[in-house]
N, C-alpha and C. Protein backbone atom coordinates (compact mmCIF):
# COMPACT_ATOMS: atom_id res chain seq x y z
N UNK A 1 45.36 61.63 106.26
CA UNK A 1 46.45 62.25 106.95
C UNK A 1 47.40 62.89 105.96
N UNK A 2 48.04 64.03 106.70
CA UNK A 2 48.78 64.86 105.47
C UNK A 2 50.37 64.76 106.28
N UNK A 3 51.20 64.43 105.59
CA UNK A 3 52.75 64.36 105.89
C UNK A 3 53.17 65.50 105.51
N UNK A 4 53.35 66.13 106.34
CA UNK A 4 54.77 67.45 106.00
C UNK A 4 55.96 66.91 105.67
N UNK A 5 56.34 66.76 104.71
CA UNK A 5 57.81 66.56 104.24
C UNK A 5 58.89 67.40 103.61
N UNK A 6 60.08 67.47 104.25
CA UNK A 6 60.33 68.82 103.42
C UNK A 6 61.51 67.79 102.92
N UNK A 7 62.32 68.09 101.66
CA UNK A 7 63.36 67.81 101.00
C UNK A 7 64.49 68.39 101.33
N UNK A 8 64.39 69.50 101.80
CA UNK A 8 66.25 70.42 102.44
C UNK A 8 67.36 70.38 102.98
N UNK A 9 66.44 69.11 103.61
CA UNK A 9 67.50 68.61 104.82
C UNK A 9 68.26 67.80 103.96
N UNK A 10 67.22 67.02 102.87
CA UNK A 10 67.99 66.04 102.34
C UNK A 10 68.97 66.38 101.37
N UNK A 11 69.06 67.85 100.69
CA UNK A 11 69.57 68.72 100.20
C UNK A 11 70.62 68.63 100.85
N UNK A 12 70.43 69.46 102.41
CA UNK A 12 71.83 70.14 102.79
C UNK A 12 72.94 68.82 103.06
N UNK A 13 71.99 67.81 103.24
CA UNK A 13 73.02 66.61 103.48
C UNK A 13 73.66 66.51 102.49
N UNK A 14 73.24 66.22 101.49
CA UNK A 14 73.63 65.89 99.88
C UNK A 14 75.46 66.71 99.72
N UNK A 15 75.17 68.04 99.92
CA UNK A 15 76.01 69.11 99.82
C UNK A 15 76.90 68.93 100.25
N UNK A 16 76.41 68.69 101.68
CA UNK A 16 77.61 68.62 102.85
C UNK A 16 78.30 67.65 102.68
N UNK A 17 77.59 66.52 101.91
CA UNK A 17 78.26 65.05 101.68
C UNK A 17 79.16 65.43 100.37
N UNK A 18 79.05 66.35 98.97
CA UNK A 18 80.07 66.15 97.79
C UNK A 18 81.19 67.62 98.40
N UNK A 19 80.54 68.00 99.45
CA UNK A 19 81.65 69.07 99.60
C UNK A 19 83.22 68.35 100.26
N UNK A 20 82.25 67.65 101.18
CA UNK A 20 83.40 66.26 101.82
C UNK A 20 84.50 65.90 101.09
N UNK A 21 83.94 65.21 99.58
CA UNK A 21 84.68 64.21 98.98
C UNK A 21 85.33 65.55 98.06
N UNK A 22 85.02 66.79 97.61
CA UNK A 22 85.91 67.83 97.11
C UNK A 22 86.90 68.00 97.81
N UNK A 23 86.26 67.92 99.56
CA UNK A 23 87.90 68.57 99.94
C UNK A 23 89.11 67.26 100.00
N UNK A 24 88.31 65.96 100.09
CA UNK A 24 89.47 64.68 99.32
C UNK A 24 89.74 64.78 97.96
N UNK A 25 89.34 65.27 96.92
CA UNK A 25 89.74 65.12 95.80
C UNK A 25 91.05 66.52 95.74
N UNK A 26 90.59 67.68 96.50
CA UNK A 26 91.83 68.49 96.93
C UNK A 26 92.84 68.10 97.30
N UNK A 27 92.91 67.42 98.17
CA UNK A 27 93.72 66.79 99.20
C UNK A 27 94.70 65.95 98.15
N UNK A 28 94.24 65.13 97.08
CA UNK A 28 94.57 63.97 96.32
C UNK A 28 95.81 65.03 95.22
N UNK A 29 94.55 66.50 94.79
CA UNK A 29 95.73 67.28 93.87
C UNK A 29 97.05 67.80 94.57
N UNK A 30 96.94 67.64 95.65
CA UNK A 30 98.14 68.34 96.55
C UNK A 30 99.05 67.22 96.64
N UNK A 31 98.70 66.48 96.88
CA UNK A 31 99.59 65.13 97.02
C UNK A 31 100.10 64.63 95.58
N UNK A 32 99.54 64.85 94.18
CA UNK A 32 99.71 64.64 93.00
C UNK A 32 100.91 65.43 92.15
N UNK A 33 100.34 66.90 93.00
CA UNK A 33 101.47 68.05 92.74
C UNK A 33 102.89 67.66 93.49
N UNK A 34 102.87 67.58 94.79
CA UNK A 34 104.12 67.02 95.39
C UNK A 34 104.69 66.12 94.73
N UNK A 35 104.29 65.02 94.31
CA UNK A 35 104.81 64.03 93.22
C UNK A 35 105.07 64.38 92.22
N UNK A 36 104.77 64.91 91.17
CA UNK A 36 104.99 65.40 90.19
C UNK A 36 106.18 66.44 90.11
N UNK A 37 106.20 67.26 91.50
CA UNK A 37 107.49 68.56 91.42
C UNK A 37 108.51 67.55 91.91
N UNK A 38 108.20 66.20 92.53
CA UNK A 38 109.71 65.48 93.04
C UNK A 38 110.27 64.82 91.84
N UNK A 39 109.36 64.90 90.49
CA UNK A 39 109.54 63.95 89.90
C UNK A 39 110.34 64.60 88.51
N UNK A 40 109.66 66.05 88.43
CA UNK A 40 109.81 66.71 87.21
C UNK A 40 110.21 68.39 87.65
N UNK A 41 111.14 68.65 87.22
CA UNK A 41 111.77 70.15 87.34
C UNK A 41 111.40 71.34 85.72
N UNK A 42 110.34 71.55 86.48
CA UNK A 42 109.72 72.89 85.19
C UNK A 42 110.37 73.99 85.62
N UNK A 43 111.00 74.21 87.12
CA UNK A 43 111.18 75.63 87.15
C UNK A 43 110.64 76.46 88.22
N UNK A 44 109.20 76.12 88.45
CA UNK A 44 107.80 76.88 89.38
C UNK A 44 107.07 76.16 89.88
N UNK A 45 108.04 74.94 90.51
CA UNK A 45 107.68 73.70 91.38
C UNK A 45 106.72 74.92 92.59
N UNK A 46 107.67 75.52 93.27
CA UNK A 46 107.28 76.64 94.49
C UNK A 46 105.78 77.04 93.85
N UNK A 47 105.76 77.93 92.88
CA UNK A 47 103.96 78.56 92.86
C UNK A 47 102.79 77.08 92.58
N UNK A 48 103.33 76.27 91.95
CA UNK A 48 102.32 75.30 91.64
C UNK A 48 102.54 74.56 92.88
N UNK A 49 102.78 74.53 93.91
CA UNK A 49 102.84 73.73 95.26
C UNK A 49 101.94 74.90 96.43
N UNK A 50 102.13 76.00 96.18
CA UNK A 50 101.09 76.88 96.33
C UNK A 50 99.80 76.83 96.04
N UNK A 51 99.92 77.14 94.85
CA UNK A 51 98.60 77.14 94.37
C UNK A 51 97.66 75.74 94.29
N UNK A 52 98.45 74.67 94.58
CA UNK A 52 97.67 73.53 95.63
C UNK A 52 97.02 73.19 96.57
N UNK A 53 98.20 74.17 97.47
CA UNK A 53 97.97 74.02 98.86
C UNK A 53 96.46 75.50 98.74
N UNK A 54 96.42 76.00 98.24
CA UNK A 54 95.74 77.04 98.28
C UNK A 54 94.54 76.63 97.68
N UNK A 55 94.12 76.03 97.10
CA UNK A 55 92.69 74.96 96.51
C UNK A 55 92.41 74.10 97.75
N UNK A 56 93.26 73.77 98.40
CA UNK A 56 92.90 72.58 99.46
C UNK A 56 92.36 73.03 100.72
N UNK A 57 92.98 74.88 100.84
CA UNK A 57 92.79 75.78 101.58
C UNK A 57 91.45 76.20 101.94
N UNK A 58 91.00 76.49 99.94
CA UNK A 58 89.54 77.01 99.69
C UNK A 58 88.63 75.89 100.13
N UNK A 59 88.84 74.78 99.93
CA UNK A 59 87.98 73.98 99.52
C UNK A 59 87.72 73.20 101.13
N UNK A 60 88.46 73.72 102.10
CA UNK A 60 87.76 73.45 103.52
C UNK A 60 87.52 74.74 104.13
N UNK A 61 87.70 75.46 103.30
CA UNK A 61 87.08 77.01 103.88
C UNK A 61 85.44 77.49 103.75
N UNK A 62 85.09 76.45 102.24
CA UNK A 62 83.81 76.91 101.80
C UNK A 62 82.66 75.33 102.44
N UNK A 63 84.02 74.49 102.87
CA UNK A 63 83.09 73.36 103.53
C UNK A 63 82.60 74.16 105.32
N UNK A 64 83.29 74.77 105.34
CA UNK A 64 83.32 75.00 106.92
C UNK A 64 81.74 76.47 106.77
N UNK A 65 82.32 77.40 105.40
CA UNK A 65 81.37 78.18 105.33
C UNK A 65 79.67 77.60 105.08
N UNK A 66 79.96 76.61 104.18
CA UNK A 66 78.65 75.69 104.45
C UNK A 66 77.85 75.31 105.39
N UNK A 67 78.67 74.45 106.38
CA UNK A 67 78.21 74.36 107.32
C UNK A 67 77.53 75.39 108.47
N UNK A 68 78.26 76.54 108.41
CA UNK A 68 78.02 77.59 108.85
C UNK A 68 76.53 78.22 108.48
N UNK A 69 76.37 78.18 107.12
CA UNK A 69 75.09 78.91 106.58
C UNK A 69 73.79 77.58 106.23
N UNK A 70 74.27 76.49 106.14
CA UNK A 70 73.49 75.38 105.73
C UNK A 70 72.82 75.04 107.27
């Protein structure tokens, strides 16, 4: 007997599973940044609270695009 097995699925799971924990490790820099601008005054608290929120943005944009094409 011959088993068709394909590996892809186990692939796309894989993916779908570290894309998950990226968009928590996002989530963790946004929350790191907030702490850090309550904590410390550089000046450009505002763009680096941006540009947080804007990684956390990408990073369920390309989970969602995944899912989409995966």
């Amino acid at each position: 007997m011959i088993f068709s097995f394909s590996i892809w699925p186990i692939i796309k799971i894989f993916i779908l599973f570290f894309l998950g924990i990226y968009i928590i490790f996002a989530f963790v820099v946004v929350r790191q940044v907030q702490l850090m601008t309550s904590t410390l005054e550089v000046g450009f608290e505002g763009q680096l609270k941006f540009l947080s929120f804007l990684h956390f943005l990408f990073a369920i944009a390309v989970f969602a695009f995944a899912i989409i094409i995966l």
